[in-house]
N, C-alpha and C. Protein backbone atom coordinates (compact mmCIF):
# COMPACT_ATOMS: atom_id res chain seq x y z
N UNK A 1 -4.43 -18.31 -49.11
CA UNK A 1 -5.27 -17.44 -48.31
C UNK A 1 -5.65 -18.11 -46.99
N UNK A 2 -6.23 -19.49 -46.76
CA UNK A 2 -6.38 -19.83 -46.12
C UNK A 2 -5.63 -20.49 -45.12
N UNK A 3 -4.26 -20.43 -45.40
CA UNK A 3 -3.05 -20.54 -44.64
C UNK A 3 -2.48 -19.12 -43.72
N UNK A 4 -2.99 -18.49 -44.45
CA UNK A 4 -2.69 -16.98 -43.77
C UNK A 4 -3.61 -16.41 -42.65
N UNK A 5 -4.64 -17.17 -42.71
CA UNK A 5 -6.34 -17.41 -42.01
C UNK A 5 -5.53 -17.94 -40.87
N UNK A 6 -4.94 -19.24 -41.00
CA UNK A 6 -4.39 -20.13 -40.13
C UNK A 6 -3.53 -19.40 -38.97
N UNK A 7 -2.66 -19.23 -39.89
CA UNK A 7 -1.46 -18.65 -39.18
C UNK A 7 -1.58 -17.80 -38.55
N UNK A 8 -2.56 -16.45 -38.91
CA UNK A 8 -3.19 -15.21 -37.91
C UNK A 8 -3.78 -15.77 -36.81
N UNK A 9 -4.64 -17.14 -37.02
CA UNK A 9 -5.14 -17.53 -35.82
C UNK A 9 -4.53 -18.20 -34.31
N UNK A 10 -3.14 -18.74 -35.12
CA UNK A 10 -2.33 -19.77 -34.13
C UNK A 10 -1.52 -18.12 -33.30
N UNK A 11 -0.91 -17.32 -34.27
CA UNK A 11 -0.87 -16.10 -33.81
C UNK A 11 -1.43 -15.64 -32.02
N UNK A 12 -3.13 -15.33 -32.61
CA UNK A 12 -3.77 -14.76 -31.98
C UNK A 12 -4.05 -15.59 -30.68
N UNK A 13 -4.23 -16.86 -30.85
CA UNK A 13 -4.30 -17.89 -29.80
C UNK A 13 -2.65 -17.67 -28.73
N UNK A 14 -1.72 -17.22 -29.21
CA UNK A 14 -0.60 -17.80 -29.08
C UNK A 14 -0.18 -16.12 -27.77
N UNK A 15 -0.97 -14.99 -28.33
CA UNK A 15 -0.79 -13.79 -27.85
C UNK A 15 -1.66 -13.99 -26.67
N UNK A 16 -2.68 -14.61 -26.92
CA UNK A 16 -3.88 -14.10 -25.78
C UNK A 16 -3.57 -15.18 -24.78
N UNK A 17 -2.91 -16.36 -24.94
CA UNK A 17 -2.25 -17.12 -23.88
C UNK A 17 -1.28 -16.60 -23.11
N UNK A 18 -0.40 -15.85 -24.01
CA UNK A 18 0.55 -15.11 -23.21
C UNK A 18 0.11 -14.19 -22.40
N UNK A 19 -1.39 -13.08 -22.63
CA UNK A 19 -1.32 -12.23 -21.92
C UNK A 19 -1.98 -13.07 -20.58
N UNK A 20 -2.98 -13.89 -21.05
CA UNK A 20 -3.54 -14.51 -20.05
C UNK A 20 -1.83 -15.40 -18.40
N UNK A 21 -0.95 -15.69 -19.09
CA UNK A 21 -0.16 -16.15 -18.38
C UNK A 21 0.05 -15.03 -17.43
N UNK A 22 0.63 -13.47 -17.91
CA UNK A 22 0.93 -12.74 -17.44
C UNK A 22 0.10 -11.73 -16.45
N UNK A 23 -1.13 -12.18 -17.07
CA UNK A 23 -2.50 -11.08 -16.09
C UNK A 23 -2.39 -12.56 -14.95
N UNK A 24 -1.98 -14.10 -14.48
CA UNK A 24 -1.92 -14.61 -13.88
C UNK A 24 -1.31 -14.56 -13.02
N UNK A 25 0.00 -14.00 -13.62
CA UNK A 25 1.59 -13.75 -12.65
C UNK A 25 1.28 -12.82 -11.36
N UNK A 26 0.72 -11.59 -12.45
CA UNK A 26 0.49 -10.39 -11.89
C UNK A 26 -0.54 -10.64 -10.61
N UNK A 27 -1.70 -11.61 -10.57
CA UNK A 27 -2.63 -11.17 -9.92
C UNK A 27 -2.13 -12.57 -8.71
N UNK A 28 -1.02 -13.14 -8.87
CA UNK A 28 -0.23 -13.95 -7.98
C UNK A 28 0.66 -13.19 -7.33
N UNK A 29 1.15 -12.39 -7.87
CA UNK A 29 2.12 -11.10 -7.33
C UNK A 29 1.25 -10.38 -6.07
N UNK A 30 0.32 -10.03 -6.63
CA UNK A 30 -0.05 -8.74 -6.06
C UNK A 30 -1.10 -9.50 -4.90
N UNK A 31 -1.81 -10.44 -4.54
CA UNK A 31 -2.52 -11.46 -3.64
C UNK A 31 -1.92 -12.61 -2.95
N UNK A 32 -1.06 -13.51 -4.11
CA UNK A 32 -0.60 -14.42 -3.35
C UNK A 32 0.79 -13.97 -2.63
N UNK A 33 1.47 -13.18 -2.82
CA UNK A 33 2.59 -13.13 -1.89
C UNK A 33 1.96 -12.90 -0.73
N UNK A 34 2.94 -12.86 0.55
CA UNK A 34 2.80 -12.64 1.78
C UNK A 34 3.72 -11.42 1.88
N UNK A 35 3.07 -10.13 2.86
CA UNK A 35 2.81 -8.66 3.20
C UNK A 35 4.58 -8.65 3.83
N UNK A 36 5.13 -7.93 3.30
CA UNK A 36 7.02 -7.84 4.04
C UNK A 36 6.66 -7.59 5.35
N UNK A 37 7.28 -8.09 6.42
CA UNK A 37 7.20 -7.38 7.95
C UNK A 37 7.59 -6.36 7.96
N UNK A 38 7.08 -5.61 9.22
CA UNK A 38 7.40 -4.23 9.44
C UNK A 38 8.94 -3.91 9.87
N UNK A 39 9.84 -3.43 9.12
CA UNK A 39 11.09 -3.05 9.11
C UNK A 39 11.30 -2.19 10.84
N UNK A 40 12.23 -2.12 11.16
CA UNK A 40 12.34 -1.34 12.58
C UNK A 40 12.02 0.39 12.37
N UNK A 41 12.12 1.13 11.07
CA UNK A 41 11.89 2.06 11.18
C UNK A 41 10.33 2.11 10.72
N UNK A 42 9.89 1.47 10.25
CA UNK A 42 8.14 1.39 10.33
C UNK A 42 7.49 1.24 11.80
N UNK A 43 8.33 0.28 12.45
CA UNK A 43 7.66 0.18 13.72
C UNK A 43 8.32 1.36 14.97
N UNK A 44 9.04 1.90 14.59
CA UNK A 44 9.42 3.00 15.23
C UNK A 44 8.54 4.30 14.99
N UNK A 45 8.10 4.15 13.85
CA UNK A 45 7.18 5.75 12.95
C UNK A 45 5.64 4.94 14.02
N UNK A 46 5.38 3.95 14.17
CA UNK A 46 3.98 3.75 14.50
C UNK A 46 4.22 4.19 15.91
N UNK A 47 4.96 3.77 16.47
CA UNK A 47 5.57 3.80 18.08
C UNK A 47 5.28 5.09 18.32
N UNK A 48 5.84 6.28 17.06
CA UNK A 48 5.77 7.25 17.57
C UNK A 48 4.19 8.38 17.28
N UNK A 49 3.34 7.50 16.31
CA UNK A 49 1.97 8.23 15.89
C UNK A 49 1.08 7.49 17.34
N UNK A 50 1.46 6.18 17.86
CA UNK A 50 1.17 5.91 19.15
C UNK A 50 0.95 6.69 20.45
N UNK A 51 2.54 7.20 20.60
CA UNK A 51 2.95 8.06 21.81
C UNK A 51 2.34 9.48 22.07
N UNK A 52 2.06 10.01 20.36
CA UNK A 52 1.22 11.11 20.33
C UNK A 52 -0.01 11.25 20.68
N UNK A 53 -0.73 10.04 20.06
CA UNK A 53 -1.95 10.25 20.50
C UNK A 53 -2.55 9.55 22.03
N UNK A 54 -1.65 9.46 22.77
CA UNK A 54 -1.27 9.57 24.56
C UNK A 54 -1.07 10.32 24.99
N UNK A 55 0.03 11.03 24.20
CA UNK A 55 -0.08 12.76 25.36
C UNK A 55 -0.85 13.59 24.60
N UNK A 56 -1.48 13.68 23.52
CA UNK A 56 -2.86 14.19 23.64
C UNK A 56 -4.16 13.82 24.29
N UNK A 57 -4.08 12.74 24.89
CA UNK A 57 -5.04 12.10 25.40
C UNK A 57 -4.99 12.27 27.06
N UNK A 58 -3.79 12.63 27.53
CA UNK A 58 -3.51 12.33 28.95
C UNK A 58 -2.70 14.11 29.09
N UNK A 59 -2.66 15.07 27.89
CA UNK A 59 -2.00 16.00 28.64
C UNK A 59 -3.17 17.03 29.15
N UNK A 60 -2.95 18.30 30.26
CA UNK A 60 -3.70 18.99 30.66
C UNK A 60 -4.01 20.54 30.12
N UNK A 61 -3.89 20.33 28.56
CA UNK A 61 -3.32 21.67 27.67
C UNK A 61 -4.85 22.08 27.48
N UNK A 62 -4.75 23.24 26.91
CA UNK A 62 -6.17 24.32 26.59
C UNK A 62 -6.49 23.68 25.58
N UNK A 63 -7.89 24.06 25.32
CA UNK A 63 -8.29 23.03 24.03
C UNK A 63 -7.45 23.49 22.37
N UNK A 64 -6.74 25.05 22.75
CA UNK A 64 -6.66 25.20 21.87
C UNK A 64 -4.94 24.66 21.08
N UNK A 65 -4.25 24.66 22.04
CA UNK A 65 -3.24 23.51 22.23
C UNK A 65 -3.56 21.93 21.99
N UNK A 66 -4.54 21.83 21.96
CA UNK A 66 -4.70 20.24 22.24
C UNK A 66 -5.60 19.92 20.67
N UNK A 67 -5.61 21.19 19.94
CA UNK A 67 -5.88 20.89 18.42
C UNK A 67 -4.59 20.88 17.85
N UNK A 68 -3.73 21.90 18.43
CA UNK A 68 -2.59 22.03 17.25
C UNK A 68 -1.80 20.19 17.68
N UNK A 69 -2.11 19.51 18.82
CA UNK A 69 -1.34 18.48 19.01
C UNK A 69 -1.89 17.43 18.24
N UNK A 70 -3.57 17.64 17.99
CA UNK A 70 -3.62 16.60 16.99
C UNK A 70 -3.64 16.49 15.71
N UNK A 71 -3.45 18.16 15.63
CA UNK A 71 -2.69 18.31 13.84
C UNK A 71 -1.65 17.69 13.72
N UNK A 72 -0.74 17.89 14.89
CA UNK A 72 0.61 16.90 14.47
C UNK A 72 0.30 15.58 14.39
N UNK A 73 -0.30 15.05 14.90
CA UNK A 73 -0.48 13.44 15.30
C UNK A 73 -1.18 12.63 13.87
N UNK A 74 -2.08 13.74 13.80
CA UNK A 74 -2.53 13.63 12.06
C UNK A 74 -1.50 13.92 11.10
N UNK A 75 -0.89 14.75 10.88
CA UNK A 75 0.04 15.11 9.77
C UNK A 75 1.03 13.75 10.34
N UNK A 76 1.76 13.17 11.40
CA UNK A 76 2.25 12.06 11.34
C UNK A 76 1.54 11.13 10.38
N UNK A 77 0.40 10.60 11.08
CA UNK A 77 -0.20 9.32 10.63
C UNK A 77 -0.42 9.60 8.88
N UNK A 78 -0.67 11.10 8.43
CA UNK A 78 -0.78 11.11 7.08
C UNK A 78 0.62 10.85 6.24
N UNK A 79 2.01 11.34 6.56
CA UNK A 79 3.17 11.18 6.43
C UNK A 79 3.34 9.49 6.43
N UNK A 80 3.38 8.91 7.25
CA UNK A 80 3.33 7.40 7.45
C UNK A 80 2.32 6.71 6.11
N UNK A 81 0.95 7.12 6.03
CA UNK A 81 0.51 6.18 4.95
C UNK A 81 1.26 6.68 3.67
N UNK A 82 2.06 7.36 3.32
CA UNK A 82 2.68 8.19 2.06
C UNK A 82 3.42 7.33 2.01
N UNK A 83 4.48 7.12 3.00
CA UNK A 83 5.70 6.11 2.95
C UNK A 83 5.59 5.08 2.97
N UNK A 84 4.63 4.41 3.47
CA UNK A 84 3.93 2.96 3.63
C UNK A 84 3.90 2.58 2.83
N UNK A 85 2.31 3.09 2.44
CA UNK A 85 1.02 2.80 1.73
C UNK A 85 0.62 1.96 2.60
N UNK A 86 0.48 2.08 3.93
CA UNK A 86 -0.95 1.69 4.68
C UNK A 86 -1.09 2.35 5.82
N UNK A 87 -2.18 1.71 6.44
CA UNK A 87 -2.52 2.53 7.90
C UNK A 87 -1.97 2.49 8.88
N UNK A 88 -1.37 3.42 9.95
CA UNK A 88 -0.57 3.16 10.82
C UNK A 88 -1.21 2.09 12.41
């Protein structure tokens, strides 16, 4: 009986090290790496949520034109964090 005591315990020690290794990996994964650079078509999509919100800023359109331009500029920048997952 008390071998079976044992053995459940070296067990249980033996599991919770492992998860502990792996909740380590993970939280080295996800903090310690360093962020991929921005690929040319990431920095092309920003270039272009950029350029928008310039000629909304600098064009001479009715106000009511100059909402539908920053619906687009928004629906960009919302499109971009989808594909990302971050802020443009």
């Amino acid at each position: 009986m008390t071998s079976r005591i044992q053995q459940w315990g070296r067990q249980a020690w033996l599991w919770l090290f492992i998860l502990v290794l792996i909740g380590a990996a993970l939280l080295y994964y996800i903090f310690g790496t360093s962020p991929v650079p921005d690929s040319q078509e990431q920095r092309n999509d920003r270039a272009a949520i950029k350029d928008c919100w310039q000629r909304h800023a600098n064009s001479p359109l009715s106000p009511t034109e100059l909402k539908y331009v920053a619906e687009a500029c928004e629906f960009m920048e919302n499109e971009f964090i989808l594909k990302y997952r971050q802020d443009p």
